[in-house]
C-alpha atoms as a PDB file:
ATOM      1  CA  UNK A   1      -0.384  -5.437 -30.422  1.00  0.00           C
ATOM      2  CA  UNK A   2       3.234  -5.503 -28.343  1.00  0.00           C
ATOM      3  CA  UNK A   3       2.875  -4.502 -24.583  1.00  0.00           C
ATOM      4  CA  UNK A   4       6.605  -5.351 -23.787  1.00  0.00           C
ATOM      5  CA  UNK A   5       9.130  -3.141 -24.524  1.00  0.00           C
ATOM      6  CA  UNK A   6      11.848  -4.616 -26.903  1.00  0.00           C
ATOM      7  CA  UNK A   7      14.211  -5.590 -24.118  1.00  0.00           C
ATOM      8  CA  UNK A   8      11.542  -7.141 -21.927  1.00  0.00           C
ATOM      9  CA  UNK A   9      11.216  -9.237 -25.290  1.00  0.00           C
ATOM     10  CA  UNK A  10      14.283 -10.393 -25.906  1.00  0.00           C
ATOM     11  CA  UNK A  11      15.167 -11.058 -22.604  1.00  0.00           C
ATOM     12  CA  UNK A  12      12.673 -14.003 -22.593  1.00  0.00           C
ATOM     13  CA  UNK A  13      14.274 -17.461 -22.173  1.00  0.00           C
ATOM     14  CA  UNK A  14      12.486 -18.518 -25.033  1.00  0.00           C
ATOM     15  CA  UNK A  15      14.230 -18.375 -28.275  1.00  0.00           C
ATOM     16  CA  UNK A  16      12.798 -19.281 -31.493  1.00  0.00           C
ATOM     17  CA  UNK A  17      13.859 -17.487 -34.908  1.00  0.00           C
ATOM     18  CA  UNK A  18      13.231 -18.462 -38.692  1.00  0.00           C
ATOM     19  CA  UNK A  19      15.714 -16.836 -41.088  1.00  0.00           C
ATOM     20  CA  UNK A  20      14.110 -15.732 -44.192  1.00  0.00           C
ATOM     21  CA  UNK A  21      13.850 -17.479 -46.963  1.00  0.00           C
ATOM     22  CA  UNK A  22      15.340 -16.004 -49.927  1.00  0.00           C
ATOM     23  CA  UNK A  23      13.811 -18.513 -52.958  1.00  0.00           C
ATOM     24  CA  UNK A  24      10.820 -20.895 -52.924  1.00  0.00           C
ATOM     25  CA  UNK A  25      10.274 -23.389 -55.185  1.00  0.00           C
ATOM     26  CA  UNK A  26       6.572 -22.529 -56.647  1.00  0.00           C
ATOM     27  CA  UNK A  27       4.879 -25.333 -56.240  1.00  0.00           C
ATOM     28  CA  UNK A  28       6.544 -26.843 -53.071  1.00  0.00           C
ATOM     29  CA  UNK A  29       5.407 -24.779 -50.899  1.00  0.00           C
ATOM     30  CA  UNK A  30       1.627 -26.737 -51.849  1.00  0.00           C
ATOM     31  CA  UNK A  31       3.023 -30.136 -51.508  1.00  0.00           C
ATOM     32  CA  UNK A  32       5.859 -29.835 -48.234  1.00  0.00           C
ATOM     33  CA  UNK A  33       2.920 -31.138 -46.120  1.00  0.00           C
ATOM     34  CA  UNK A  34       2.883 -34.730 -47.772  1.00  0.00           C
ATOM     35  CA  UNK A  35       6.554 -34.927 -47.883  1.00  0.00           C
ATOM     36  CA  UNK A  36       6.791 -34.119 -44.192  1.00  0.00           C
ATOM     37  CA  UNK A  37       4.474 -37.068 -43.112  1.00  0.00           C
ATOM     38  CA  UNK A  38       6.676 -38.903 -41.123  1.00  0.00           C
ATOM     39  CA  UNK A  39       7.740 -35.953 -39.619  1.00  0.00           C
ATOM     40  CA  UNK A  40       4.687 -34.734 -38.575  1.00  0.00           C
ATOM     41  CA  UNK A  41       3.919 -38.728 -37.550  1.00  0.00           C
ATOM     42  CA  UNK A  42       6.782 -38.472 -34.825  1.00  0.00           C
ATOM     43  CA  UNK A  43       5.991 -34.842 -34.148  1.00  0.00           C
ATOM     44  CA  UNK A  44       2.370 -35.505 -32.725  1.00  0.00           C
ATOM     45  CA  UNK A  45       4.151 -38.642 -30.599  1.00  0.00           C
ATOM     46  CA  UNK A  46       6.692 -35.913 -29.617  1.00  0.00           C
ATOM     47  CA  UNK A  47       4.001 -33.344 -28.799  1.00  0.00           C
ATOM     48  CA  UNK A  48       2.583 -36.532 -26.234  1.00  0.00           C
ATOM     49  CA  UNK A  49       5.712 -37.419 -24.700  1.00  0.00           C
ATOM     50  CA  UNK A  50       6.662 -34.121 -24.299  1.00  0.00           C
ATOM     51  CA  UNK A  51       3.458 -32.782 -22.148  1.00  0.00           C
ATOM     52  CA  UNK A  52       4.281 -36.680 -20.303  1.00  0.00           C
ATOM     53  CA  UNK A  53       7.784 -35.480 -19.105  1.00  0.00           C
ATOM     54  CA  UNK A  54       6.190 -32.172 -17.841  1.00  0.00           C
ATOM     55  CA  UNK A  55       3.862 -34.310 -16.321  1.00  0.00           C
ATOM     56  CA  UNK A  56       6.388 -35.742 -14.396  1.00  0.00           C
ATOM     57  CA  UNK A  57       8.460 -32.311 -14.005  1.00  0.00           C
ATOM     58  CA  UNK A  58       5.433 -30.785 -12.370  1.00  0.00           C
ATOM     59  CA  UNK A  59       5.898 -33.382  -9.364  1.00  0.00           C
ATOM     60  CA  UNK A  60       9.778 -33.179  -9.059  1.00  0.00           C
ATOM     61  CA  UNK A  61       9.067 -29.050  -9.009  1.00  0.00           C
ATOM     62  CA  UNK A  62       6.377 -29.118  -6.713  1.00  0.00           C
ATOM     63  CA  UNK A  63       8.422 -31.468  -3.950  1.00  0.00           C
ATOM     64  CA  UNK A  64      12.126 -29.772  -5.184  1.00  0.00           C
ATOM     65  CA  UNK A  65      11.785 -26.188  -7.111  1.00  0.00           C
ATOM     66  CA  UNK A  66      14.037 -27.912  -9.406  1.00  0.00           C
ATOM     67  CA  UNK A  67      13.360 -29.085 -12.962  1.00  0.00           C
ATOM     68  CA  UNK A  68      15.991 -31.912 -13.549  1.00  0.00           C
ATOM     69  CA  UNK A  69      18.541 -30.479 -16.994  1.00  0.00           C
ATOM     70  CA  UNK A  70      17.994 -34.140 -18.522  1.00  0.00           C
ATOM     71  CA  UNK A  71      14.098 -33.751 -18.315  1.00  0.00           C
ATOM     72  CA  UNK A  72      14.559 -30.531 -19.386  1.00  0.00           C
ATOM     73  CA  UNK A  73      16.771 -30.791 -22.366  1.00  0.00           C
ATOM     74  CA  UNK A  74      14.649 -33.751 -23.446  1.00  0.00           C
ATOM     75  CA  UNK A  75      11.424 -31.796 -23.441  1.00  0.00           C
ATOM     76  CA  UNK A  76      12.910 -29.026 -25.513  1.00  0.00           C
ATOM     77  CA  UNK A  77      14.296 -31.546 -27.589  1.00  0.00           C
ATOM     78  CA  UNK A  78      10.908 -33.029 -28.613  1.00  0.00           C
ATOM     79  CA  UNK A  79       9.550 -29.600 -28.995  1.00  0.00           C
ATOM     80  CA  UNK A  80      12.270 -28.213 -30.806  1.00  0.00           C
ATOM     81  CA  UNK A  81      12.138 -31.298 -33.528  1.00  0.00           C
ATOM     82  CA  UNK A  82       8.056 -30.033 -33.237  1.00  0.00           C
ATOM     83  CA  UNK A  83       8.528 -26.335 -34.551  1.00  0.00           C
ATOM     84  CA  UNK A  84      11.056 -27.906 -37.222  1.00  0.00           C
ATOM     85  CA  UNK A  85       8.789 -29.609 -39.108  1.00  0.00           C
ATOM     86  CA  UNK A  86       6.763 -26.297 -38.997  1.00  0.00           C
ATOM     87  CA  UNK A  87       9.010 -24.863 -40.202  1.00  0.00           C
ATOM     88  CA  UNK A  88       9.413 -26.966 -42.708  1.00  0.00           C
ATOM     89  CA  UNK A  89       5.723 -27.024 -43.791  1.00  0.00           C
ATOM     90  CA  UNK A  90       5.432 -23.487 -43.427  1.00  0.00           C
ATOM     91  CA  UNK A  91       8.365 -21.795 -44.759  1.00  0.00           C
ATOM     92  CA  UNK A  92      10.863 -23.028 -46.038  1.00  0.00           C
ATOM     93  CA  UNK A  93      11.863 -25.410 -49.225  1.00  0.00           C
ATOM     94  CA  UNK A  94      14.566 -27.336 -47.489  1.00  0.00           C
ATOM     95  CA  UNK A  95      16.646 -28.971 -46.567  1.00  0.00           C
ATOM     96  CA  UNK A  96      14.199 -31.357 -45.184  1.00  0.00           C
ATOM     97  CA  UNK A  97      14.016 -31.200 -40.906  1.00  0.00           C
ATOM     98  CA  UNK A  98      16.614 -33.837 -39.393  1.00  0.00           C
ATOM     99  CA  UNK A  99      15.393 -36.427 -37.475  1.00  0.00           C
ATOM    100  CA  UNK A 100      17.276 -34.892 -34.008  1.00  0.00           C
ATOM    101  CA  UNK A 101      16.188 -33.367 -30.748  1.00  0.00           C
ATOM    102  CA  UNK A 102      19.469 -31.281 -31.353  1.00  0.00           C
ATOM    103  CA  UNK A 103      20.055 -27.761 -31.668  1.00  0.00           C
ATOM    104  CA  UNK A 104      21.962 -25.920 -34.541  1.00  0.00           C
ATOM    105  CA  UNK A 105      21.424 -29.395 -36.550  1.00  0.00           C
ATOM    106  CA  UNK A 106      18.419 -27.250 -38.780  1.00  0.00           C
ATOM    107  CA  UNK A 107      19.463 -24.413 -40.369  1.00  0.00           C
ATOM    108  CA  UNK A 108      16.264 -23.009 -40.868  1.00  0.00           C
ATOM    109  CA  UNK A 109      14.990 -22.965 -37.674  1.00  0.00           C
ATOM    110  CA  UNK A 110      16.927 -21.458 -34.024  1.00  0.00           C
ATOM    111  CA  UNK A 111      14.589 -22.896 -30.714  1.00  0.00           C
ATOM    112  CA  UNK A 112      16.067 -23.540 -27.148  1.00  0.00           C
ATOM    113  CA  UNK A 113      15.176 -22.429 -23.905  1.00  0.00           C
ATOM    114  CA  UNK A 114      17.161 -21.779 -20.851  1.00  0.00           C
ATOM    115  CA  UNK A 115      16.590 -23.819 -17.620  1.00  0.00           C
ATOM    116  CA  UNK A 116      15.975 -21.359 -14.115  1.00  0.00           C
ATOM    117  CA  UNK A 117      18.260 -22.584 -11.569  1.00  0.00           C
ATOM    118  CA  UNK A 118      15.172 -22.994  -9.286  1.00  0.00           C
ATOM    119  CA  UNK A 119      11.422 -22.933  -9.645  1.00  0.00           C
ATOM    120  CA  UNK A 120       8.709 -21.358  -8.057  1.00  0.00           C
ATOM    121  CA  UNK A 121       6.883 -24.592  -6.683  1.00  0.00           C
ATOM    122  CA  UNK A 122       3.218 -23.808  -6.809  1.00  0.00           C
ATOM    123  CA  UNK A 123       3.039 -21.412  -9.873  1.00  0.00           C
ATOM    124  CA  UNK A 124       2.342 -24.847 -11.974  1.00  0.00           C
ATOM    125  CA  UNK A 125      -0.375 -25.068 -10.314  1.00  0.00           C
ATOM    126  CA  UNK A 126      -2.212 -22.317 -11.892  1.00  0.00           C
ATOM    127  CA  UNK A 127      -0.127 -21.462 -14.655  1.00  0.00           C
ATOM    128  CA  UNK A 128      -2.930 -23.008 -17.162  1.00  0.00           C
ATOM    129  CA  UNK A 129      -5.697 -21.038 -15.586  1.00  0.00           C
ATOM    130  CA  UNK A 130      -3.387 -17.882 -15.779  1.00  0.00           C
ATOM    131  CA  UNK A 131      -2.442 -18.518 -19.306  1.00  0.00           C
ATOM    132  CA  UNK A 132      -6.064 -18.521 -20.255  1.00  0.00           C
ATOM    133  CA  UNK A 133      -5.179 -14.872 -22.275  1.00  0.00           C
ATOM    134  CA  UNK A 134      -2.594 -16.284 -24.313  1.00  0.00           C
ATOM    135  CA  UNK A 135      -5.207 -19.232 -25.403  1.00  0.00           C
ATOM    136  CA  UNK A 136      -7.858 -16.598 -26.478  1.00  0.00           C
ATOM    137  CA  UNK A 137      -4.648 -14.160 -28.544  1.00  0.00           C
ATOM    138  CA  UNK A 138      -3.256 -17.719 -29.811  1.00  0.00           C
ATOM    139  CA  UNK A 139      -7.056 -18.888 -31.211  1.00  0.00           C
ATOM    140  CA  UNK A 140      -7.274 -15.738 -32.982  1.00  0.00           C
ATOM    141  CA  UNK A 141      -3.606 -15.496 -33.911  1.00  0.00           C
ATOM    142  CA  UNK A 142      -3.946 -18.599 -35.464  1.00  0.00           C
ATOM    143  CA  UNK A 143      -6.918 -17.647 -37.558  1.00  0.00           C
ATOM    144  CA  UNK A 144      -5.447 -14.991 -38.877  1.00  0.00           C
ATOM    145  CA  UNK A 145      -2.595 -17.129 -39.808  1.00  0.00           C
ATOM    146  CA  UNK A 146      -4.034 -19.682 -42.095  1.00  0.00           C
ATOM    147  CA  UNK A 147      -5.439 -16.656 -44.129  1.00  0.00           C
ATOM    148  CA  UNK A 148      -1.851 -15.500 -43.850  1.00  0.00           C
ATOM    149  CA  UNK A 149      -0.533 -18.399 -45.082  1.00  0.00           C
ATOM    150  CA  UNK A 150      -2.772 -18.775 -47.973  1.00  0.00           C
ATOM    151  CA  UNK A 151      -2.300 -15.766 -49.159  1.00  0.00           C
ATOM    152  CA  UNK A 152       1.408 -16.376 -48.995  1.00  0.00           C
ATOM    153  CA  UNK A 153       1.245 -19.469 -50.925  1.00  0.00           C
ATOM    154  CA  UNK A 154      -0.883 -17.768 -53.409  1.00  0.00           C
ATOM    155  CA  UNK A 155       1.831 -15.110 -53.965  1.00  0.00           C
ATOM    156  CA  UNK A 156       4.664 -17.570 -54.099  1.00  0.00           C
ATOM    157  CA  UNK A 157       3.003 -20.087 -56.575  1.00  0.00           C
ATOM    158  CA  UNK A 158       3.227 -16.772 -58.796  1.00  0.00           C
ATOM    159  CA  UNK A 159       6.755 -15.244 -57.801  1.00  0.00           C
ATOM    160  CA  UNK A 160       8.531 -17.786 -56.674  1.00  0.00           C
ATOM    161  CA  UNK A 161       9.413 -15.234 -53.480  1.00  0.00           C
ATOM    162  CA  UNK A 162       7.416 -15.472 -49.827  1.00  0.00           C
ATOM    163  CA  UNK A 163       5.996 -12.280 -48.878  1.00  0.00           C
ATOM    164  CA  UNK A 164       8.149 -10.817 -46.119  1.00  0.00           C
ATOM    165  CA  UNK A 165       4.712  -9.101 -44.219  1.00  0.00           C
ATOM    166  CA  UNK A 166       3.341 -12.497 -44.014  1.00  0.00           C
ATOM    167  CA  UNK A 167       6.608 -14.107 -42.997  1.00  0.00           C
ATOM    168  CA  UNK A 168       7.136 -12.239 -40.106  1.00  0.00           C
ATOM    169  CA  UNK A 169       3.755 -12.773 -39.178  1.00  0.00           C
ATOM    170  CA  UNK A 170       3.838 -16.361 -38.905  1.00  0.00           C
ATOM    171  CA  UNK A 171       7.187 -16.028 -37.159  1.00  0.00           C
ATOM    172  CA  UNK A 172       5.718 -14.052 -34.862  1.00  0.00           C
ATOM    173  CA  UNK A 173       2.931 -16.250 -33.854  1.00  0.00           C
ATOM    174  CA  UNK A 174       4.884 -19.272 -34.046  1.00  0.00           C
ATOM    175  CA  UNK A 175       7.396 -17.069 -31.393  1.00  0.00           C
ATOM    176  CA  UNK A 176       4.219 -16.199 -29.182  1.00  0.00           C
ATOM    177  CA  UNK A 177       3.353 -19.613 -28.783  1.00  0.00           C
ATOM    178  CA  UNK A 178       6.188 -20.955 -28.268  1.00  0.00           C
ATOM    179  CA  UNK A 179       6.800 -18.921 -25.248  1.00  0.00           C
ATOM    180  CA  UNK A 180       3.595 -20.046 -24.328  1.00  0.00           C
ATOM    181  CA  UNK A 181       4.362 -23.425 -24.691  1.00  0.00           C
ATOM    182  CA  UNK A 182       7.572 -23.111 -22.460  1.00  0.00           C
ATOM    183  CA  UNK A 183       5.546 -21.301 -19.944  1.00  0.00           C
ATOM    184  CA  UNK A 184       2.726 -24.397 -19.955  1.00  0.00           C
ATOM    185  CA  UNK A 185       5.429 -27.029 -19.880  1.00  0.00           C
ATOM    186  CA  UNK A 186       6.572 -25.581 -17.007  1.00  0.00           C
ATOM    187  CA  UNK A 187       9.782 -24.346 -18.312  1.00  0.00           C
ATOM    188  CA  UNK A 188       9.884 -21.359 -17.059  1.00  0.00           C
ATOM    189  CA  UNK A 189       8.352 -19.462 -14.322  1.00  0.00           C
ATOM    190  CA  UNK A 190       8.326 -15.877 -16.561  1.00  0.00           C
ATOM    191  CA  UNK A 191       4.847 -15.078 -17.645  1.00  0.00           C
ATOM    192  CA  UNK A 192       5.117 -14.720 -21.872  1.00  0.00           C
ATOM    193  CA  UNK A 193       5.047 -11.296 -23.090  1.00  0.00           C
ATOM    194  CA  UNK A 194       1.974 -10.307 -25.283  1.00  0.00           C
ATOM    195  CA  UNK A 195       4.303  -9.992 -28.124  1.00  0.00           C
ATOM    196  CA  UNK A 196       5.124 -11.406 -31.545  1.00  0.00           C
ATOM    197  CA  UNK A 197       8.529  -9.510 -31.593  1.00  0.00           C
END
């Protein structure tokens, strides 16, 4: 399923890593979802304000090749506090996700993205129409990963442990689209690897 060699992957300005996590709490992993509702309530507004802010970074590219750092860091904010409360949900027991566009503030959970110094001003014009691959790997990726999940939850309701096969696959995914995220937000001009690694 990788096309990129390992260094073409981790060169990616896109960073996004879940450490494992050693214990779950049996039963937690069913009911993370309902404690993380006002998390995922500010998520989905972040999810909105964040494709806003692109909105507006598409116009100050297209005139400047530039994407101002403070519209930047503000957009990775919002999506960074996003993939925390996945993370959250997903994987790990706690601590519960801080309320913080910061990075380092959640243990459980490394995102950030580094800012080109200039950008190519008519790639986001087509960059949705060129990412078009990445939808149809992401659909199916994500598929796969609520059967991955379940299955997971399954095996820690009776152990107590999360399967490390199925953790790395839901990193991986959740690394994949990220990138693709950055990419569509106009972050950067790199086209994502067709990787999970």
């Amino acid at each position: 399923m990788t096309t990129d060699t390992p260094t073409e992957t981790a060169a990616y300005p896109v960073r996004f890593e879940v450490p494992y996590p050693e214990d779950c709490g049996r039963l937690r992993i069913l009911i993370r979802w309902i404690l993380a509702i006002p998390q995922l309530f500010v998520a989905s507004i972040l999810q909105d304000f964040a494709q806003l802010l692109a909105f507006f970074a598409f116009w100050v590219i297209l005139f400047t090749k530039n994407y101002p750092e403070p519209l930047f860091r503000l957009v990775v904010g919002a999506t960074r506090w996003q993939y925390n409360v996945s993370a959250y949900v997903l994987m790990h027991d706690g601590p519960y996700p801080p309320f913080s566009f910061d990075d380092g503030v959640y243990p459980n959970l490394s995102y950030d993205v580094v800012r080109q110094d200039e950008y190519n001003r008519w790639l986001p014009l087509v960059k949705w129409l060129i990412a078009f691959p990445h939808y149809v790997m992401l659909m199916l990726l994500g598929i796969a990963a609520v059967f991955v999940w379940l299955y997971a939850a399954i095996v820690v309701v009776f152990t107590g442990r999360f399967p490390r096969g199925p953790f790395n696959f839901l990193v991986g995914v959740g690394r994949w689209a990220a990138r693709v995220s950055a990419y569509l937000l106009l972050q950067t001009d790199r086209y994502p690897p067709f990787s999970m690694s």
